[in-house]
PDB file of N, CA and C in Angstrom:
ATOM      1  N   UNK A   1     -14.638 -24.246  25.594  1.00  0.00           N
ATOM      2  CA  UNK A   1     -15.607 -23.306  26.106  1.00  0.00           C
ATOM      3  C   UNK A   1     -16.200 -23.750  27.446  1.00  0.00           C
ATOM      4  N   UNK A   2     -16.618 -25.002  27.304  1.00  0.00           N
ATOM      5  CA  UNK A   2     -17.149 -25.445  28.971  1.00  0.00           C
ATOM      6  C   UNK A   2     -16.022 -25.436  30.241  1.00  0.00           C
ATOM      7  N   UNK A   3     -14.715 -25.232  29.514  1.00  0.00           N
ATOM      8  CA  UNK A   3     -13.766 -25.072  31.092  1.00  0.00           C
ATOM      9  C   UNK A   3     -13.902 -23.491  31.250  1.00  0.00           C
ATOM     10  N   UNK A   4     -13.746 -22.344  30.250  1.00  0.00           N
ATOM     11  CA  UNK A   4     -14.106 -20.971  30.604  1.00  0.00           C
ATOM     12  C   UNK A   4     -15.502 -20.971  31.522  1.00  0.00           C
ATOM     13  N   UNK A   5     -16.552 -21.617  30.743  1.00  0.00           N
ATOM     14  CA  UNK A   5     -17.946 -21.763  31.964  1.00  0.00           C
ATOM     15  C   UNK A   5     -17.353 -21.885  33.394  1.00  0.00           C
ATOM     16  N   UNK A   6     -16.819 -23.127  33.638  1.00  0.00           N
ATOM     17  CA  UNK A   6     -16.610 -23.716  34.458  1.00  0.00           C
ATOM     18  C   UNK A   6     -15.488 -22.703  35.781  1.00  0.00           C
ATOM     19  N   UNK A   7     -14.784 -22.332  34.954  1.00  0.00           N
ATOM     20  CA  UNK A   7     -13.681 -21.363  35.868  1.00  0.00           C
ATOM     21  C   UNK A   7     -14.232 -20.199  35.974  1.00  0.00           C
ATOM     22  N   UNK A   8     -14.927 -19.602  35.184  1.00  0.00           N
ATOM     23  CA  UNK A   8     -15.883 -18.229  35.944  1.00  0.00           C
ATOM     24  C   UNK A   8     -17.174 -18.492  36.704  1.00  0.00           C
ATOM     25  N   UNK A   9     -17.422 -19.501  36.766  1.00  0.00           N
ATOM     26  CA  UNK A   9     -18.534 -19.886  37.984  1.00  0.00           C
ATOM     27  C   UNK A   9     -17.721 -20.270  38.839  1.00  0.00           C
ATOM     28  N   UNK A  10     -16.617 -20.941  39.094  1.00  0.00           N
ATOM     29  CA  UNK A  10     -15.907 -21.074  40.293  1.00  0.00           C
ATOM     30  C   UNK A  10     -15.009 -19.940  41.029  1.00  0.00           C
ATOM     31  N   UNK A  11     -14.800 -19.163  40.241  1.00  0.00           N
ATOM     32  CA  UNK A  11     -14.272 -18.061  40.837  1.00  0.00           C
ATOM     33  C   UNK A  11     -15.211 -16.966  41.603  1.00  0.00           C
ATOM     34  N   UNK A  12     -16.270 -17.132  40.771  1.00  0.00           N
ATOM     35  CA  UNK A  12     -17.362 -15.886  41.053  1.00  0.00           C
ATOM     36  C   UNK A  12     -18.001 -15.849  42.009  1.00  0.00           C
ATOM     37  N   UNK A  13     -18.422 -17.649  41.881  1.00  0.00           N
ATOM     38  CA  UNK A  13     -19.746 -18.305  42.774  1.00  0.00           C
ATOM     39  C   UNK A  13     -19.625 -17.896  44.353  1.00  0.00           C
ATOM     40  N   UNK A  14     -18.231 -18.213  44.859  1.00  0.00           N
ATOM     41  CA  UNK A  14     -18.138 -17.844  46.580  1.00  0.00           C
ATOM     42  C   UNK A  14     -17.838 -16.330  46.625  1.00  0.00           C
ATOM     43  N   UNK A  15     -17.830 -15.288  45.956  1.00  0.00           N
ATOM     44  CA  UNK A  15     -18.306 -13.696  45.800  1.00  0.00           C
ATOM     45  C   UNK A  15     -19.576 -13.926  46.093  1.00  0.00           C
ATOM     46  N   UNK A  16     -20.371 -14.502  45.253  1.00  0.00           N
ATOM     47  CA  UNK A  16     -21.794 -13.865  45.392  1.00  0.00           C
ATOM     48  C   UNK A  16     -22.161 -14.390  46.587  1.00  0.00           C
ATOM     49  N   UNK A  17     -21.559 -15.472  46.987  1.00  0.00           N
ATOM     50  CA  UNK A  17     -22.433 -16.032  48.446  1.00  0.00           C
ATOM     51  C   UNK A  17     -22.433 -15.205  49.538  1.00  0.00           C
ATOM     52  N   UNK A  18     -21.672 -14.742  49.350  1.00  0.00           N
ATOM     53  CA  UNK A  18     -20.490 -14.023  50.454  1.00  0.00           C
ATOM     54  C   UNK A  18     -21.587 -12.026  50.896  1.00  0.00           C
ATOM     55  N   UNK A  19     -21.495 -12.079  49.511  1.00  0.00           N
ATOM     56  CA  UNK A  19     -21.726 -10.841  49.357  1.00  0.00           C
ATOM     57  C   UNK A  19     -23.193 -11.089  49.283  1.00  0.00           C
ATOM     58  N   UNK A  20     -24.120 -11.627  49.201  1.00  0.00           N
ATOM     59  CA  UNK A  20     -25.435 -12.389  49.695  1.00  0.00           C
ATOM     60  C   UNK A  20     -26.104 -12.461  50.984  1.00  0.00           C
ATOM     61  N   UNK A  21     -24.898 -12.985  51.738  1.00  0.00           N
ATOM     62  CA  UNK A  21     -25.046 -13.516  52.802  1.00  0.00           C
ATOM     63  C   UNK A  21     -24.857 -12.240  54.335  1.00  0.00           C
ATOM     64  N   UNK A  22     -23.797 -11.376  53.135  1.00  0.00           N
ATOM     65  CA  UNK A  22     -23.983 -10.032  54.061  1.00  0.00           C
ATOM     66  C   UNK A  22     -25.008  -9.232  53.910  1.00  0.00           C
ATOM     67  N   UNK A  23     -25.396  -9.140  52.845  1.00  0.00           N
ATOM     68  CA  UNK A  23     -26.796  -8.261  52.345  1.00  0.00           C
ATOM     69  C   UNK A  23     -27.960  -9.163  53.537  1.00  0.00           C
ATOM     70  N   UNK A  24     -27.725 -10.253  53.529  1.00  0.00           N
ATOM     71  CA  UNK A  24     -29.366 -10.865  54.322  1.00  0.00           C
ATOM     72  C   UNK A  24     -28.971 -10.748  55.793  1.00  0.00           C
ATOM     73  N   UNK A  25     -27.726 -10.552  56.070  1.00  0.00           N
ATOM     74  CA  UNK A  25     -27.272 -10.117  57.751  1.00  0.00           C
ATOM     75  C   UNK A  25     -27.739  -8.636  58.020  1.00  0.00           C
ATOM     76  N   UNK A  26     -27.201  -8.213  57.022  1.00  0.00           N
ATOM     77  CA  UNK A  26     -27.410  -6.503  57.489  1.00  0.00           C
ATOM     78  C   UNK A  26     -29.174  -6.485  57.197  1.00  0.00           C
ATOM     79  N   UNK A  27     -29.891  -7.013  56.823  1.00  0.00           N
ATOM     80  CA  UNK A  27     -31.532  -6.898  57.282  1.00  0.00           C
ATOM     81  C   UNK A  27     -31.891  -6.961  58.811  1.00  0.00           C
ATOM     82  N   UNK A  28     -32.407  -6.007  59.212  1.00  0.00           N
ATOM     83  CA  UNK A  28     -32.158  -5.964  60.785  1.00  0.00           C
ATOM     84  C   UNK A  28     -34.063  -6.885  60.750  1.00  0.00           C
ATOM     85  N   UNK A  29     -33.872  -8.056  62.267  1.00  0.00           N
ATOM     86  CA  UNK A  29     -34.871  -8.684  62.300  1.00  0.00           C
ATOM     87  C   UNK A  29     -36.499  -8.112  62.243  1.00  0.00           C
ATOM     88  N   UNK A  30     -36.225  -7.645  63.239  1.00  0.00           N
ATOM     89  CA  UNK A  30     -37.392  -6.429  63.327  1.00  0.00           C
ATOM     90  C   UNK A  30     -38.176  -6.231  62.490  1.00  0.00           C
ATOM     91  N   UNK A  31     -37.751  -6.030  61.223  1.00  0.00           N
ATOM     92  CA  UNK A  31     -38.532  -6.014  59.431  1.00  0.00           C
ATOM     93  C   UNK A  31     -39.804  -7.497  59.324  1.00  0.00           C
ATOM     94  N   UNK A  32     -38.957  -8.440  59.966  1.00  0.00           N
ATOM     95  CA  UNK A  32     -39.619  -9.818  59.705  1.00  0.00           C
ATOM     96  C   UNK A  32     -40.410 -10.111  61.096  1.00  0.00           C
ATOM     97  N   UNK A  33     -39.950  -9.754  62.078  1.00  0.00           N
ATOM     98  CA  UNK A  33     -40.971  -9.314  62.790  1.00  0.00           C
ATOM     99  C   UNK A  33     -42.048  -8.694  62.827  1.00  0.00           C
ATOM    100  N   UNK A  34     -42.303  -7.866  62.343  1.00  0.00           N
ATOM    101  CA  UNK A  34     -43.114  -6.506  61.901  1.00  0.00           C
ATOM    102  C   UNK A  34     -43.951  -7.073  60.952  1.00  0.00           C
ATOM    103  N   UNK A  35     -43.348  -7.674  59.987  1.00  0.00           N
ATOM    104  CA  UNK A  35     -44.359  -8.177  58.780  1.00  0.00           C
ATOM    105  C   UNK A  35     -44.944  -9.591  59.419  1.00  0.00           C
ATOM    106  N   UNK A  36     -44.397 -10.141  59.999  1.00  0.00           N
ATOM    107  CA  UNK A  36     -45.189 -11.370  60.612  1.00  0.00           C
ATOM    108  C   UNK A  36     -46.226 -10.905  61.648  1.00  0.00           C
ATOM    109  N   UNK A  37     -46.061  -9.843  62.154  1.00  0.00           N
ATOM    110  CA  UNK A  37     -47.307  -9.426  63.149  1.00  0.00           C
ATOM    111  C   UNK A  37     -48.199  -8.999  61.857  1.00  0.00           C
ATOM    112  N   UNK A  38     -48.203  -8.464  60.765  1.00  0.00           N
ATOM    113  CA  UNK A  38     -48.626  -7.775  60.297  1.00  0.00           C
ATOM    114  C   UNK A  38     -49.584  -8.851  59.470  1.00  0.00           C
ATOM    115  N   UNK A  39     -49.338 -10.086  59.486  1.00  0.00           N
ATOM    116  CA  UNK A  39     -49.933 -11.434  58.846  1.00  0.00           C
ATOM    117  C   UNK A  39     -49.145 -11.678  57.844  1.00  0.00           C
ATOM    118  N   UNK A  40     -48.250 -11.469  57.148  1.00  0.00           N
ATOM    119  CA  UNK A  40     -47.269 -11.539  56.017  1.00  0.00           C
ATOM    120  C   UNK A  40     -46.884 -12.988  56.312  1.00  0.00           C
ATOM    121  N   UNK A  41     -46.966 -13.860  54.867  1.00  0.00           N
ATOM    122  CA  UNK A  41     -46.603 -15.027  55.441  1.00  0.00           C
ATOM    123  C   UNK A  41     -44.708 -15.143  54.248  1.00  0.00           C
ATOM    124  N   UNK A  42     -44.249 -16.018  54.476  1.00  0.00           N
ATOM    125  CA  UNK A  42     -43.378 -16.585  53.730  1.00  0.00           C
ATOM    126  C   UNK A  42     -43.093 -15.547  52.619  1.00  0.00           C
ATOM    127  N   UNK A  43     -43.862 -15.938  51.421  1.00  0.00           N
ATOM    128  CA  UNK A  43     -43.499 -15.529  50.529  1.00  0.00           C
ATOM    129  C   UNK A  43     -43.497 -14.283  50.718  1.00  0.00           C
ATOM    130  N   UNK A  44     -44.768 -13.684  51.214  1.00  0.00           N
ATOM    131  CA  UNK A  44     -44.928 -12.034  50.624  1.00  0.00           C
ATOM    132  C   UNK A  44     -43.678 -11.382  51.811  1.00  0.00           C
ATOM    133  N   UNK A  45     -42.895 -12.064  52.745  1.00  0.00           N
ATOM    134  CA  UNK A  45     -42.206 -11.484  53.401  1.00  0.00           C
ATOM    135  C   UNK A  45     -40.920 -11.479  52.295  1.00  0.00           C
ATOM    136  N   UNK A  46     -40.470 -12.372  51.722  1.00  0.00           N
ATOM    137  CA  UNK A  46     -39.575 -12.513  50.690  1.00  0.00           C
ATOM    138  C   UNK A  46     -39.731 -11.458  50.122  1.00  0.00           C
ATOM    139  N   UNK A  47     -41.164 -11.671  49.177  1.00  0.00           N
ATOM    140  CA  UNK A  47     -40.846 -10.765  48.140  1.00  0.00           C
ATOM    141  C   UNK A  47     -40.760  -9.107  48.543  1.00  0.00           C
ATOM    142  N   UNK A  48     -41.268  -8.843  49.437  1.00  0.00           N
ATOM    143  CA  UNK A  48     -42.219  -7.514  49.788  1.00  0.00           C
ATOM    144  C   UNK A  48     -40.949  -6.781  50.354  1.00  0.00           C
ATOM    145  N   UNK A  49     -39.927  -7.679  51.539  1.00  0.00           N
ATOM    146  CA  UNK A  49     -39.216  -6.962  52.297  1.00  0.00           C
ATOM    147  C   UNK A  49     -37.649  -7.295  51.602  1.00  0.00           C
ATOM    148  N   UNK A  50     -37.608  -8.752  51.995  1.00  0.00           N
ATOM    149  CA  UNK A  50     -36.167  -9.164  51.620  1.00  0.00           C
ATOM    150  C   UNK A  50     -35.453  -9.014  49.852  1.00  0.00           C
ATOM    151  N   UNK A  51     -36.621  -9.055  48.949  1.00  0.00           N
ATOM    152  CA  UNK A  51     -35.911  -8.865  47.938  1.00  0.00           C
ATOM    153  C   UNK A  51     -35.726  -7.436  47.496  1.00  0.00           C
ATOM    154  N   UNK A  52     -36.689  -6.239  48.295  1.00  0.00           N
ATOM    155  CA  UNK A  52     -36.200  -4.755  47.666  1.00  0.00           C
ATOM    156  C   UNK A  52     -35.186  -4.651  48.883  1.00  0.00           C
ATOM    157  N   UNK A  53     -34.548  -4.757  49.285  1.00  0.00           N
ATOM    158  CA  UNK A  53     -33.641  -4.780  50.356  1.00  0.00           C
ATOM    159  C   UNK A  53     -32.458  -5.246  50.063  1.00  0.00           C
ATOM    160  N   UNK A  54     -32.585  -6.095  49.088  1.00  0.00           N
ATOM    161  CA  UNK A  54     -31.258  -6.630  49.009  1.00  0.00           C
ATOM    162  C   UNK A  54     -30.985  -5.967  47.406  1.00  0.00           C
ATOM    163  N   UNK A  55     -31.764  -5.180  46.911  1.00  0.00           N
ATOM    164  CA  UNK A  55     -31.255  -4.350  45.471  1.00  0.00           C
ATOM    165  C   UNK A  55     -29.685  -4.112  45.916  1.00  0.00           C
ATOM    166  N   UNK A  56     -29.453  -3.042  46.884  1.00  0.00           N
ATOM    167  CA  UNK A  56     -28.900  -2.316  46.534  1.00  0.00           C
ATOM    168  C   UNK A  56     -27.178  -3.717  46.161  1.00  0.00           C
ATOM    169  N   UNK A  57     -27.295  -4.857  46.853  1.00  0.00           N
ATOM    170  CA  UNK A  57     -26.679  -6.072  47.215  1.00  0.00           C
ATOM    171  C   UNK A  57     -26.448  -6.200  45.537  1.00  0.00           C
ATOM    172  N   UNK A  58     -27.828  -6.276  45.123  1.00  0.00           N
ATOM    173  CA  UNK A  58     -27.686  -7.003  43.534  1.00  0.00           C
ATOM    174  C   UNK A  58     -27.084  -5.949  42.481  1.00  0.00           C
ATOM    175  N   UNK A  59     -27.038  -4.862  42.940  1.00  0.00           N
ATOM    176  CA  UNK A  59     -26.332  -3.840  42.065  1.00  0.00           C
ATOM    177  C   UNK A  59     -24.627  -4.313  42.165  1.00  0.00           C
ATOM    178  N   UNK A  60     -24.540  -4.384  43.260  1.00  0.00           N
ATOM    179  CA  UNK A  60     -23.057  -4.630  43.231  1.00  0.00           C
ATOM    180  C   UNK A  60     -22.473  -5.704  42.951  1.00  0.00           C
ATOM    181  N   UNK A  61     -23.652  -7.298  43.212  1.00  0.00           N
ATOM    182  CA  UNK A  61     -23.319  -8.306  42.292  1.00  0.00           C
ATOM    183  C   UNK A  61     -22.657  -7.994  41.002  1.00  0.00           C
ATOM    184  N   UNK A  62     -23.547  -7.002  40.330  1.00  0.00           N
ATOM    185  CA  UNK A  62     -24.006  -7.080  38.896  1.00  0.00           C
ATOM    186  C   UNK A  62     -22.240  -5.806  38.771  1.00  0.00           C
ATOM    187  N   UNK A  63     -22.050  -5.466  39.274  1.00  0.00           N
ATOM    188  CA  UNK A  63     -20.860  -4.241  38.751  1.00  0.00           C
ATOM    189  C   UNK A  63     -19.565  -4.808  39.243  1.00  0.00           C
ATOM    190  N   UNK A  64     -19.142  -5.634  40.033  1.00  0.00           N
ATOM    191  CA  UNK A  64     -17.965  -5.759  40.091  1.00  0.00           C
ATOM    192  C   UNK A  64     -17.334  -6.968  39.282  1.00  0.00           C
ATOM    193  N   UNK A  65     -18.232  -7.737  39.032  1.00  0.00           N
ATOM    194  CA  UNK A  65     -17.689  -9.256  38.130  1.00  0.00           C
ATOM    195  C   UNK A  65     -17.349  -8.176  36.894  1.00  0.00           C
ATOM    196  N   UNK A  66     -18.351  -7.592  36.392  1.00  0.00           N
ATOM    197  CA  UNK A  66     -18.271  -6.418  35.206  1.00  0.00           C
ATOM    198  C   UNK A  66     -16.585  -5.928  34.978  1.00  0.00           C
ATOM    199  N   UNK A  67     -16.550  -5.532  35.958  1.00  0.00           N
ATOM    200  CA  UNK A  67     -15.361  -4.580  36.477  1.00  0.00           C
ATOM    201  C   UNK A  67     -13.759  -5.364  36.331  1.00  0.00           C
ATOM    202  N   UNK A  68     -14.131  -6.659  37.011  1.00  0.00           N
ATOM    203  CA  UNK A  68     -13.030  -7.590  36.529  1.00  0.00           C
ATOM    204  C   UNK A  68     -13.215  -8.210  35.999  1.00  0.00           C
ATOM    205  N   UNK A  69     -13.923  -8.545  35.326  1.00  0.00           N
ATOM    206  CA  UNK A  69     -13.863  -8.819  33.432  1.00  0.00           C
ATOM    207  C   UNK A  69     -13.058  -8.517  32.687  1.00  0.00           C
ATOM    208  N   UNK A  70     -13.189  -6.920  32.895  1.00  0.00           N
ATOM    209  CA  UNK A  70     -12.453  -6.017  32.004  1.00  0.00           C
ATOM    210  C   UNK A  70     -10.873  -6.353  32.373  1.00  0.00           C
ATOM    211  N   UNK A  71     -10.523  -6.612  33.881  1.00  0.00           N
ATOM    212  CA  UNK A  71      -9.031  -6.460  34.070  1.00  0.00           C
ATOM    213  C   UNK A  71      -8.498  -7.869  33.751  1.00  0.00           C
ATOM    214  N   UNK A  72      -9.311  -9.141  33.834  1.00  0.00           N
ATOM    215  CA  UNK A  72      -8.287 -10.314  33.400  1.00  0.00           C
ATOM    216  C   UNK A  72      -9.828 -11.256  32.707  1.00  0.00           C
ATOM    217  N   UNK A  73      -9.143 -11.115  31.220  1.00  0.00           N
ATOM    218  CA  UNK A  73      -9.909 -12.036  30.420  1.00  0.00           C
ATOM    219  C   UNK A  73      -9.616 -13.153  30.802  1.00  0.00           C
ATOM    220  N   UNK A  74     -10.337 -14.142  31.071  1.00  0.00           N
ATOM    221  CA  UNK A  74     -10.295 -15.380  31.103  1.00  0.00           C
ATOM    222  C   UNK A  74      -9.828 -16.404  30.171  1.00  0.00           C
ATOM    223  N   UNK A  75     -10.313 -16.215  28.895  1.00  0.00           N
ATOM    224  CA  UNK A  75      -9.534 -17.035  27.910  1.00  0.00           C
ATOM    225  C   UNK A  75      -8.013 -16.976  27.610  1.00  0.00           C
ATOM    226  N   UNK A  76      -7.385 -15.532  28.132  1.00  0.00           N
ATOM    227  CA  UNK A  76      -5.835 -15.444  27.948  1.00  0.00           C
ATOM    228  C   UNK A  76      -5.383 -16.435  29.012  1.00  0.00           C
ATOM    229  N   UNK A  77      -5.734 -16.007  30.272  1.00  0.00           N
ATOM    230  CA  UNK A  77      -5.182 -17.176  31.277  1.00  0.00           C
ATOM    231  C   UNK A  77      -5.495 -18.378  30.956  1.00  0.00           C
ATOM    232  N   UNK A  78      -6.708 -18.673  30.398  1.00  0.00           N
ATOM    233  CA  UNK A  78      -6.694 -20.495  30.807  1.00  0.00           C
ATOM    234  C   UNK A  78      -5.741 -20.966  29.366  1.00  0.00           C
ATOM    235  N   UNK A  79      -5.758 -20.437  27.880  1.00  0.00           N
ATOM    236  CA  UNK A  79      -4.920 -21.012  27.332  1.00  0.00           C
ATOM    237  C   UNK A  79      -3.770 -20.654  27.135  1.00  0.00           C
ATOM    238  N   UNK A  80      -2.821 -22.070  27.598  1.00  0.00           N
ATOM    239  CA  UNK A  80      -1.243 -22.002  27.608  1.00  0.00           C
ATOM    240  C   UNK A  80      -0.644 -22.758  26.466  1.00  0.00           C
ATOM    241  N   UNK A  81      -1.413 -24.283  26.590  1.00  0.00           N
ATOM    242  CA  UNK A  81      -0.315 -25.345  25.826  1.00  0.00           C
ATOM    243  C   UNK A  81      -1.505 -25.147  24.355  1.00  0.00           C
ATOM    244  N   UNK A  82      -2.603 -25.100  24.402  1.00  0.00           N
ATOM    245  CA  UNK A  82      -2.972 -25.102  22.936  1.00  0.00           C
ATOM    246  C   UNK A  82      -3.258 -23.612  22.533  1.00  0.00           C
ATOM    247  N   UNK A  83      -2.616 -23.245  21.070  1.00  0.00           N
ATOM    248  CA  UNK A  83      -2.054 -22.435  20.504  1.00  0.00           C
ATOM    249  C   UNK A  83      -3.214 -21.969  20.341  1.00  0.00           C
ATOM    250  N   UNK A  84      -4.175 -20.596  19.887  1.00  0.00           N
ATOM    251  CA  UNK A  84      -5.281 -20.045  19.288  1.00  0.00           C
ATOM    252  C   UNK A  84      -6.295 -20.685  19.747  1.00  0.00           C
ATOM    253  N   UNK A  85      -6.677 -21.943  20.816  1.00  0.00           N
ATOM    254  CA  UNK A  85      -7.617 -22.820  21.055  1.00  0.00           C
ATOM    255  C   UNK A  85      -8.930 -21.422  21.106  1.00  0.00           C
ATOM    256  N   UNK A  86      -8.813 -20.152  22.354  1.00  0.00           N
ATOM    257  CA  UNK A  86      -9.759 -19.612  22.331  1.00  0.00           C
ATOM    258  C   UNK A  86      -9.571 -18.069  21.717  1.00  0.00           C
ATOM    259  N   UNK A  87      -8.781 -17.976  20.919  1.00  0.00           N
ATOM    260  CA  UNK A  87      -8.687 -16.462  20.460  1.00  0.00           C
ATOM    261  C   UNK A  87     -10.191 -16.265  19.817  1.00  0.00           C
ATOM    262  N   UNK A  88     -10.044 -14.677  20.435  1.00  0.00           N
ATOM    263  CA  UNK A  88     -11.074 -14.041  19.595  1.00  0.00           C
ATOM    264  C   UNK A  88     -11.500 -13.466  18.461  1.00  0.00           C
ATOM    265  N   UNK A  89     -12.752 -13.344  17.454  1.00  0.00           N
ATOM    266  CA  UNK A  89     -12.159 -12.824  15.893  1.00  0.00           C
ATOM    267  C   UNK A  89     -11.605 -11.705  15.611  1.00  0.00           C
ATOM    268  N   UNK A  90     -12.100 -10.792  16.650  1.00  0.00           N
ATOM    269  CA  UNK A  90     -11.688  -9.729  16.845  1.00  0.00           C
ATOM    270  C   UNK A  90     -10.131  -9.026  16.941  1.00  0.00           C
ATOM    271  N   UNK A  91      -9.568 -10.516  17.878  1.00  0.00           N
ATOM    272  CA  UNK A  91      -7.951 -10.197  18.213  1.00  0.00           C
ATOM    273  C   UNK A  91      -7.541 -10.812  17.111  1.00  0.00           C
ATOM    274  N   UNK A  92      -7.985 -11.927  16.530  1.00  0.00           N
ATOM    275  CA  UNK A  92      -7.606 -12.468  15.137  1.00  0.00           C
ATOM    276  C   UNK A  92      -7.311 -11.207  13.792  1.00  0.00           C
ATOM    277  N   UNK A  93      -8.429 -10.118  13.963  1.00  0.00           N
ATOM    278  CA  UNK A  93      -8.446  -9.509  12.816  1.00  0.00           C
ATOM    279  C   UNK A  93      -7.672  -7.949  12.996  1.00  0.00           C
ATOM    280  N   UNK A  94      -7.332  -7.751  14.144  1.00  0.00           N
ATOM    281  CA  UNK A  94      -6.536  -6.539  14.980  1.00  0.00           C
ATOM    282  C   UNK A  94      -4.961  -7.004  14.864  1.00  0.00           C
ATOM    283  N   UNK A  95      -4.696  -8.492  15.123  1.00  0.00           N
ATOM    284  CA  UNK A  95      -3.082  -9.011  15.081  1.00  0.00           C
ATOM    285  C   UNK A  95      -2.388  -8.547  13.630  1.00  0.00           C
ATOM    286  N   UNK A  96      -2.680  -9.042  12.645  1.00  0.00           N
ATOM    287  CA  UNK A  96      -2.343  -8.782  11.310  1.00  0.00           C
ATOM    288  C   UNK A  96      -1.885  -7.361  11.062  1.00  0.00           C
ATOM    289  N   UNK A  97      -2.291  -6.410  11.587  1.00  0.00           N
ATOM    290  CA  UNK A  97      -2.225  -4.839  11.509  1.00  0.00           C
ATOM    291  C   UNK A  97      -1.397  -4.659  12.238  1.00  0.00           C
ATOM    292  N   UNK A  98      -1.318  -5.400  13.487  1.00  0.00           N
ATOM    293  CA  UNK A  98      -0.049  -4.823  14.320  1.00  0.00           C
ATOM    294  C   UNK A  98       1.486  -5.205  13.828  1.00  0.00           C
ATOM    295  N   UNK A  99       1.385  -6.395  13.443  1.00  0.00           N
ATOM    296  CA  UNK A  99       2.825  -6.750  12.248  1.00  0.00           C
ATOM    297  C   UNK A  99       3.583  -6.084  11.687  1.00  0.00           C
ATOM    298  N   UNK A 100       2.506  -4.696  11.544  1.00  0.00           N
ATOM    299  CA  UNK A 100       3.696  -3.859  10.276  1.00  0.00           C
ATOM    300  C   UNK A 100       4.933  -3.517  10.583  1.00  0.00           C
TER     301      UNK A 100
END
């Protein structure tokens, strides 16, 4: 189980940076300008401007890992050499039926 951890945080992790890092580019300066004239310090510029700004960013975090989830389970790929190491009970209790 800790190498499945391990291989979906490494696959995922440079997506989200990525896709992060464009969400905080496309904030045009001006915003943080504006709120710093405005006395806004640090935080309340964070919270106030940069984090409803970057929703629409975290929606799409949140839907595409979703999305390929669905197309490549992870536990089929990572086990090869040990037999059932991560089957699920589910595929455990669905196999038997398909036999007939």
């Amino acid at each position: 189980m800790p190498a499945i951890i391990l291989v979906t945080v490494w696959r995922f992790a440079p997506y989200f940076m990525v896709v992060f890092l464009a969400g905080l580019l496309a904030i045009p300066p001006e915003y943080y300008e504006a709120a710093e004239i405005d006395g806004a310090d640090v935080l309340r510029r964070f919270r106030h401007l940069t984090l409803p700004l970057l929703m629409p960013v975290d929606v799409l975090r949140r839907v595409v890992p979703r999305s390929l989830r669905a197309l490549f389970l992870m536990p089929y790929i990572i086990t090869g050499a040990v037999r059932n190491a991560t089957r699920f009970l589910s595929c455990s209790s669905t196999r038997p039926a398909s036999r007939t």
